[in-house]
Protein backbone atom coordinates (compact mmCIF):
# COMPACT_ATOMS: atom_id res chain seq x y z
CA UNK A 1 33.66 159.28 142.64
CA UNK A 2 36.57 160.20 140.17
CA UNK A 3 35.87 162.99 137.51
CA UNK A 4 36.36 161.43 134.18
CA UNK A 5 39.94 162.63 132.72
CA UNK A 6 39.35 165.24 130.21
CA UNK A 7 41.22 165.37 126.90
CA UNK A 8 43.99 168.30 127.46
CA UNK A 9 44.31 170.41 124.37
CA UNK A 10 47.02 169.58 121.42
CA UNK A 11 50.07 171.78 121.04
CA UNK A 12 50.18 173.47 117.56
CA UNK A 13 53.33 170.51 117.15
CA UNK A 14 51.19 168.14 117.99
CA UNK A 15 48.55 169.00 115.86
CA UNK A 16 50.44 169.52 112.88
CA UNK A 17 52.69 166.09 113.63
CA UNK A 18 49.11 164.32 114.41
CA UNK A 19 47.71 165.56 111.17
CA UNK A 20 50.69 164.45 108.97
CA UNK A 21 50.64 160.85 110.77
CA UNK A 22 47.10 160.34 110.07
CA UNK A 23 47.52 161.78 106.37
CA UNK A 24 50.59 159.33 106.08
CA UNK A 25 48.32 156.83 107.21
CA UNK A 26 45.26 157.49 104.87
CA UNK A 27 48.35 157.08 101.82
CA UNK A 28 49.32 154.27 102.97
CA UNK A 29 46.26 152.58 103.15
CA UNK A 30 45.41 154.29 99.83
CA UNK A 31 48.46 152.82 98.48
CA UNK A 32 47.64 149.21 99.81
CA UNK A 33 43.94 149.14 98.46
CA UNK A 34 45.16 150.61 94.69
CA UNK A 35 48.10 148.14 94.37
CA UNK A 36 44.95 145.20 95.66
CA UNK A 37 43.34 146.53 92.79
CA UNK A 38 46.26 146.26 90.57
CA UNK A 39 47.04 143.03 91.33
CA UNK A 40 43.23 141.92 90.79
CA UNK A 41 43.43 143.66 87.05
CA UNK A 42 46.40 141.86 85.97
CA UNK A 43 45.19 138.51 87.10
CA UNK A 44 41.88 139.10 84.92
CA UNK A 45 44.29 140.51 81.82
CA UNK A 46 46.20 136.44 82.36
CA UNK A 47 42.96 135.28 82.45
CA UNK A 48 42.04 136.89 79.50
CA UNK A 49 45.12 135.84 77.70
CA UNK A 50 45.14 132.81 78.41
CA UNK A 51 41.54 132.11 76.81
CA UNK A 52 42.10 133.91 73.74
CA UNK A 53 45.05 131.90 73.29
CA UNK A 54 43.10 128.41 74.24
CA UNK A 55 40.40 129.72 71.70
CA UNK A 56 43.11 130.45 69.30
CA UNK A 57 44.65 126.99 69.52
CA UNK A 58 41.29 125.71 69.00
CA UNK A 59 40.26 127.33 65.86
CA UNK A 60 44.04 126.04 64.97
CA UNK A 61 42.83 122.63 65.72
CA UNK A 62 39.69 123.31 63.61
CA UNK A 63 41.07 124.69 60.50
């Protein structure tokens, strides 16, 4: 039987390179989701425009 390969220990590099990777990471997928979000707002503020200006023709069309 084979011992199962243990981890080795970071270098202080490492773990300081490591660390800024995965905190570049966590931005970057911060980034992605809020500009999603973004996105999703200013499709529901064209949506919003676009029926008060159908209900504004209307009442037009009314008067």
């Amino acid at each position: 039987m084979t011992e199962p390969i243990k981890p080795r220990a970071l270098t202080y590099t490492e773990m300081m390179n490591g660390g800024r990777q995965q905190l570049d990471a966590a931005g970057q997928r911060r980034e992605h989701e809020l500009q999603q979000r973004v996105e999703a707002l200013e499709r529901r503020v064209e949506h919003l425009e676009q029926s008060f200006q159908h209900q504004a023709s209307q009442a037009e069309q009314e008067s």
